[in-house]
C-alpha atoms as a PDB file:
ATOM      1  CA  UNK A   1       3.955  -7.047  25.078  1.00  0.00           C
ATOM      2  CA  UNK A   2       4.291  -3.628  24.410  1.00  0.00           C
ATOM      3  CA  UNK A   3       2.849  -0.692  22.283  1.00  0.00           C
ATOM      4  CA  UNK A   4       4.275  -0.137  18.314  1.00  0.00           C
ATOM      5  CA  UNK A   5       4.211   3.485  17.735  1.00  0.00           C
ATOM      6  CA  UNK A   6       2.916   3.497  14.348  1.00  0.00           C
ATOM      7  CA  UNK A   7       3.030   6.612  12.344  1.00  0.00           C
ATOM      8  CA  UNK A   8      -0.584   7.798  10.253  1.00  0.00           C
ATOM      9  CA  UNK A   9      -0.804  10.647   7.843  1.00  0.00           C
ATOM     10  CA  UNK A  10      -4.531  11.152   7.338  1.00  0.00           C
ATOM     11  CA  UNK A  11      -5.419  11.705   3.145  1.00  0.00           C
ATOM     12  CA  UNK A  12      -8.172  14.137   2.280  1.00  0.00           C
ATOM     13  CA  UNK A  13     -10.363  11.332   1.828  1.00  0.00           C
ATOM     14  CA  UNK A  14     -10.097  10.441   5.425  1.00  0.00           C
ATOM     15  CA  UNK A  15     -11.012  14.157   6.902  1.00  0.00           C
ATOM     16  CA  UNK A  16     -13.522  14.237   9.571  1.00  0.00           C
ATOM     17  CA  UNK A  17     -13.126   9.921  10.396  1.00  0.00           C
ATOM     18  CA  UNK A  18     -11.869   8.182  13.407  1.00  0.00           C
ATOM     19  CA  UNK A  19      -7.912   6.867  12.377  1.00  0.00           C
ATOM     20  CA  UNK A  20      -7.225   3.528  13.495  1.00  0.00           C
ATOM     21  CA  UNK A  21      -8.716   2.716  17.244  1.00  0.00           C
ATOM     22  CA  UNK A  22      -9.436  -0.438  19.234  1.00  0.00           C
ATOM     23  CA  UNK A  23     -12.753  -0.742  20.256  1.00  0.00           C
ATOM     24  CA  UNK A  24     -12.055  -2.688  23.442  1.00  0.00           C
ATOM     25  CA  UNK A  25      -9.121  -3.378  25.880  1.00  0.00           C
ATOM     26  CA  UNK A  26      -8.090  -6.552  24.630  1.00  0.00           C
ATOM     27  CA  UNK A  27      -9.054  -6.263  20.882  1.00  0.00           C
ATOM     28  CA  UNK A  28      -6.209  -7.719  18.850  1.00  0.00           C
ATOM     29  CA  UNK A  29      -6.849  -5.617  16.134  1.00  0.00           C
ATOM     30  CA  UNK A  30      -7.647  -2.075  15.599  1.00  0.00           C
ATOM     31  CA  UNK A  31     -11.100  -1.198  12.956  1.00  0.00           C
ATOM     32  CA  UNK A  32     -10.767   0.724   9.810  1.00  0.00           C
ATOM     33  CA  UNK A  33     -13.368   2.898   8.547  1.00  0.00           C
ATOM     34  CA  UNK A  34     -14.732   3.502   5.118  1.00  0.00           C
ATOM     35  CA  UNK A  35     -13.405   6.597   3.360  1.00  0.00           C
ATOM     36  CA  UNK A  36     -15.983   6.770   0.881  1.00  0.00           C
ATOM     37  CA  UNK A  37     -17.500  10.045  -0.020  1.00  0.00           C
ATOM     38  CA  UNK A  38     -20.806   8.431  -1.334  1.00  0.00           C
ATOM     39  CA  UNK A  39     -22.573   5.570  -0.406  1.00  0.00           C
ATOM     40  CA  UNK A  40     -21.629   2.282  -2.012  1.00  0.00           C
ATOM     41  CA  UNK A  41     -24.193  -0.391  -2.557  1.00  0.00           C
ATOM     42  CA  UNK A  42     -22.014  -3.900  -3.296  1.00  0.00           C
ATOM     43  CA  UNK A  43     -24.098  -6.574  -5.058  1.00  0.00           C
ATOM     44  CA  UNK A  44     -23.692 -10.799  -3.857  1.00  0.00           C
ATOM     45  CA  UNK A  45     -20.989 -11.494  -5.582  1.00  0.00           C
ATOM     46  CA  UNK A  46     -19.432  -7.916  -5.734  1.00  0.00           C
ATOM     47  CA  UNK A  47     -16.150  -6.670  -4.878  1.00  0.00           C
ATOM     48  CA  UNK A  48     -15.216  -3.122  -4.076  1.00  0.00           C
ATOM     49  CA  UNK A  49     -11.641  -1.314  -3.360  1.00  0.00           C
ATOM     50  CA  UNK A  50     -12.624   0.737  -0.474  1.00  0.00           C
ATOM     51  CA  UNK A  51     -10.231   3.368   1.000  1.00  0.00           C
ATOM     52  CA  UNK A  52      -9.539   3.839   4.636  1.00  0.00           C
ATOM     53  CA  UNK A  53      -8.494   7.362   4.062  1.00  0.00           C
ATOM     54  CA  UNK A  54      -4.843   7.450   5.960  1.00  0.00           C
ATOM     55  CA  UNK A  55      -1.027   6.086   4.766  1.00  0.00           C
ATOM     56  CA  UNK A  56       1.644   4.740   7.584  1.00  0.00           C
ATOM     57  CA  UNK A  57       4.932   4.021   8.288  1.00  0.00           C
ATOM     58  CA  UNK A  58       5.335   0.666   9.842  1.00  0.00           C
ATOM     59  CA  UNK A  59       8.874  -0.458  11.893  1.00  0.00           C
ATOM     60  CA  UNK A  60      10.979  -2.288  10.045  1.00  0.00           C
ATOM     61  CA  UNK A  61      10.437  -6.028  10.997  1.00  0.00           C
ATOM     62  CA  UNK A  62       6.648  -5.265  11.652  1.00  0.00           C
ATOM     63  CA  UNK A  63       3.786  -5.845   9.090  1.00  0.00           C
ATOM     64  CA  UNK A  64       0.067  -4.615   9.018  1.00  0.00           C
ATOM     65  CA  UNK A  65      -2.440  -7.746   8.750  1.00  0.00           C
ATOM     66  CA  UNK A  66      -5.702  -6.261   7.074  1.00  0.00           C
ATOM     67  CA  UNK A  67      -8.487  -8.631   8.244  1.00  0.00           C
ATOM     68  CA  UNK A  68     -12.408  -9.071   7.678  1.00  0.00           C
ATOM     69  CA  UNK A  69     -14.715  -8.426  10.689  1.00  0.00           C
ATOM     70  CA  UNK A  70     -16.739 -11.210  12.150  1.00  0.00           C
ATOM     71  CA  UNK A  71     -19.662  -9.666  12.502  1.00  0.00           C
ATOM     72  CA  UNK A  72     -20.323  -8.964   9.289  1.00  0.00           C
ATOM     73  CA  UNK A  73     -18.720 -12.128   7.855  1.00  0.00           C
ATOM     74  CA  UNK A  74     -21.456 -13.833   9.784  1.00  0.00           C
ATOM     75  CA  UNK A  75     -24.465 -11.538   9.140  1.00  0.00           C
ATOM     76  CA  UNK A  76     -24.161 -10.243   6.031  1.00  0.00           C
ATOM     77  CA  UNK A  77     -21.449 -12.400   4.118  1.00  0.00           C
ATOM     78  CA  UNK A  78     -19.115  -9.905   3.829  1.00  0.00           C
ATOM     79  CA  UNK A  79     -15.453 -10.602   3.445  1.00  0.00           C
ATOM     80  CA  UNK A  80     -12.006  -9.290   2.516  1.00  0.00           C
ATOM     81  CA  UNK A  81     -10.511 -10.707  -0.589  1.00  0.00           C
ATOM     82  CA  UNK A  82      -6.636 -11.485  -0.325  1.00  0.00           C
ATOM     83  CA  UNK A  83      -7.506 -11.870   3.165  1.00  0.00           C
ATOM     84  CA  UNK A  84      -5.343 -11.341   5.326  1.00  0.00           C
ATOM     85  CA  UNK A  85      -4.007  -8.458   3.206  1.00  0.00           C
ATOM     86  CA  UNK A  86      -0.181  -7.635   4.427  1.00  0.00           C
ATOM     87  CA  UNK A  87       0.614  -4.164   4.522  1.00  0.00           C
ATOM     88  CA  UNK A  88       5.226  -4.395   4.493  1.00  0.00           C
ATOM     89  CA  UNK A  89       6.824  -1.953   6.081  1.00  0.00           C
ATOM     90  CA  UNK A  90       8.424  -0.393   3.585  1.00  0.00           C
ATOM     91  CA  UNK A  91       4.936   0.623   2.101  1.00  0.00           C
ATOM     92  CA  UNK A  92       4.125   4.231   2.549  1.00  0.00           C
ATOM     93  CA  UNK A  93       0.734   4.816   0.298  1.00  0.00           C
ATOM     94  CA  UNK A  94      -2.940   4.618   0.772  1.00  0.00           C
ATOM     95  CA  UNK A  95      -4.497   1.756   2.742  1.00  0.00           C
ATOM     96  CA  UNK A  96      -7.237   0.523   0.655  1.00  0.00           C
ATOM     97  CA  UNK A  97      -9.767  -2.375   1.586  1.00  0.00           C
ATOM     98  CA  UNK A  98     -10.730  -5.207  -0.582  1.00  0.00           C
ATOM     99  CA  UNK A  99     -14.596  -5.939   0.839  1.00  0.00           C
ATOM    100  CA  UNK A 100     -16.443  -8.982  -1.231  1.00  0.00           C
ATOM    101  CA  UNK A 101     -19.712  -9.366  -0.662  1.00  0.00           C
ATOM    102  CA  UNK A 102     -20.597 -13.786  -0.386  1.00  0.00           C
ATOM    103  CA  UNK A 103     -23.658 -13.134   1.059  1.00  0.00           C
ATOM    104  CA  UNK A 104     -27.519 -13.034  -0.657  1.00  0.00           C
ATOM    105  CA  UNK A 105     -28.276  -9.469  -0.053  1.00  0.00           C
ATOM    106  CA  UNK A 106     -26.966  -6.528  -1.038  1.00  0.00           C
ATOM    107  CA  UNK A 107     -24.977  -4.679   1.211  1.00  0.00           C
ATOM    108  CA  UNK A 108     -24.914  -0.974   1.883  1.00  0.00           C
ATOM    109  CA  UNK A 109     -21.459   0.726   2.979  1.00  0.00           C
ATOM    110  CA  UNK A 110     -21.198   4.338   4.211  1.00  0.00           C
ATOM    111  CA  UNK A 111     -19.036   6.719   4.988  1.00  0.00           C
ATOM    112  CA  UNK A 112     -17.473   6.096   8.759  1.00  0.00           C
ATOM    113  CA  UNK A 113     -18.445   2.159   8.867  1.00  0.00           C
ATOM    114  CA  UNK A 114     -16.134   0.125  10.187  1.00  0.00           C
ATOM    115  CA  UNK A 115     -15.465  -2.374   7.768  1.00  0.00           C
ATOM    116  CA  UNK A 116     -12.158  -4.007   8.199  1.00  0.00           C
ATOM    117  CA  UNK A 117      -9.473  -4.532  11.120  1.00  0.00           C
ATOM    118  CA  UNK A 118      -5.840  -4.312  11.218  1.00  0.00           C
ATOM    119  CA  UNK A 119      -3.354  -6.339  13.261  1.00  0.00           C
ATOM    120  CA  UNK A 120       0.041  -5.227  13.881  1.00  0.00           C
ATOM    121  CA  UNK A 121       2.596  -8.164  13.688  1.00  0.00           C
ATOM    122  CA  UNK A 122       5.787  -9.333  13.916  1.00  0.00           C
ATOM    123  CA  UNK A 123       7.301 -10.357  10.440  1.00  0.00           C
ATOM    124  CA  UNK A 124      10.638 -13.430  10.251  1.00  0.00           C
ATOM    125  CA  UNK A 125      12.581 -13.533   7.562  1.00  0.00           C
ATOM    126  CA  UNK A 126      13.829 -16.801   6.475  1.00  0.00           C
ATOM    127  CA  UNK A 127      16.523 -18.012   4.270  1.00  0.00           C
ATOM    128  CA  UNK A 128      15.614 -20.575   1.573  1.00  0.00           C
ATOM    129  CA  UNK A 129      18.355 -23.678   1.423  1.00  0.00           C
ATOM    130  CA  UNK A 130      17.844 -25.971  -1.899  1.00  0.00           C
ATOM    131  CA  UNK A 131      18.753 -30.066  -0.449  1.00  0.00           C
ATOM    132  CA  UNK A 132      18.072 -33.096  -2.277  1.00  0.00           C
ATOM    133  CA  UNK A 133      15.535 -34.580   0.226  1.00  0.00           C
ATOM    134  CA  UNK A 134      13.712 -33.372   2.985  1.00  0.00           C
ATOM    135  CA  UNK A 135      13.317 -35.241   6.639  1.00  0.00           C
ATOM    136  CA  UNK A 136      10.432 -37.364   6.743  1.00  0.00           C
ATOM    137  CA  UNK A 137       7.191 -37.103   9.141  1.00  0.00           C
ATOM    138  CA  UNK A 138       4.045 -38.864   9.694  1.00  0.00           C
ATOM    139  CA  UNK A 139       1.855 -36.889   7.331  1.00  0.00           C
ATOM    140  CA  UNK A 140       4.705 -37.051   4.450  1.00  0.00           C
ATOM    141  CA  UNK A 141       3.332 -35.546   1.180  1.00  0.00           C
ATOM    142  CA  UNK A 142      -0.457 -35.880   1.943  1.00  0.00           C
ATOM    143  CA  UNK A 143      -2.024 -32.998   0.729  1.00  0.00           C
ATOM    144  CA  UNK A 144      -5.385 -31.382   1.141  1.00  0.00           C
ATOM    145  CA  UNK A 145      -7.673 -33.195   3.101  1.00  0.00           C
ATOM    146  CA  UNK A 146      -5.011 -35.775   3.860  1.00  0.00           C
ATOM    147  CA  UNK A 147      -5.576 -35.907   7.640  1.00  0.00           C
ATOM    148  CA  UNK A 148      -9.376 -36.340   7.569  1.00  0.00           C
ATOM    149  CA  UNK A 149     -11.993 -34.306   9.554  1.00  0.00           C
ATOM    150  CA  UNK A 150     -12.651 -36.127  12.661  1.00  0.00           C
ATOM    151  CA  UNK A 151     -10.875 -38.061  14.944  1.00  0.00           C
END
């Protein structure tokens, strides 16, 4: 597949901080950095709005995907609320971060860390059609939990 040129304005906030960047050949998304001008300490059970210090113009028919990091999901319980955030393409202001912190520790964020990553994807559009029924299928209407958890 090939590259989405995706326009950045950097915001004062986000002065003197890497923009978006992979951090390895095949890394599906690319990290976002805290904008923060002071360190943030955010509590267990804490949430924070946390800037990334840049606006963009995505493609029409593109979206950015705003998604936690691993790493600290598993080390520190840190997470993105609304996760994945969508970023449409018709959306030109500030890309801000949601972080929550699940974990049992408190968790220290500072200016530059990369906190978050984005994925650039594809978006279909669908068309809604009302009917009177719908065709049928093994599962049917079972709903959460409906198709057990082993085999």
């Amino acid at each position: 597949m090939g590259t989405i040129a995706i326009q950045i304005r950097r915001l004062p906030e986000g002065e003197g901080l890497p923009m978006p960047a992979y951090m390895s050949e095949h890394a599906a998304g690319a990290d976002l950095c805290a904008a923060i001008s002071d360190e943030l300490t955010l509590l267990p059970g804490a949430r924070a709005l946390i800037p990334a210090g840049f606006c963009m113009a995505l493609p029409s028919g593109y979206e950015a995907q705003i998604r936690p990091r691993s790493g600290l999901a598993l080390k520190s319980g840190i997470t993105l609320l609304n996760s994945p955030g969508t970023i449409d393409a018709d959306y030109r202001g500030p890309v801000n971060i949601i972080m929550a912190n699940f974990g049992t520790e408190p968790f220290r964020v500072r200016r530059g860390d990369r906190i978050a990553q984005m994925i650039i994807a594809p978006v279909s559009r669908a068309s809604f059609e009302i009917v009177e029924s719908l065709s049928e299928t093994q599962r049917h209407d079972g709903g959460f939990g409906s198709t057990g958890v082993s085999s």
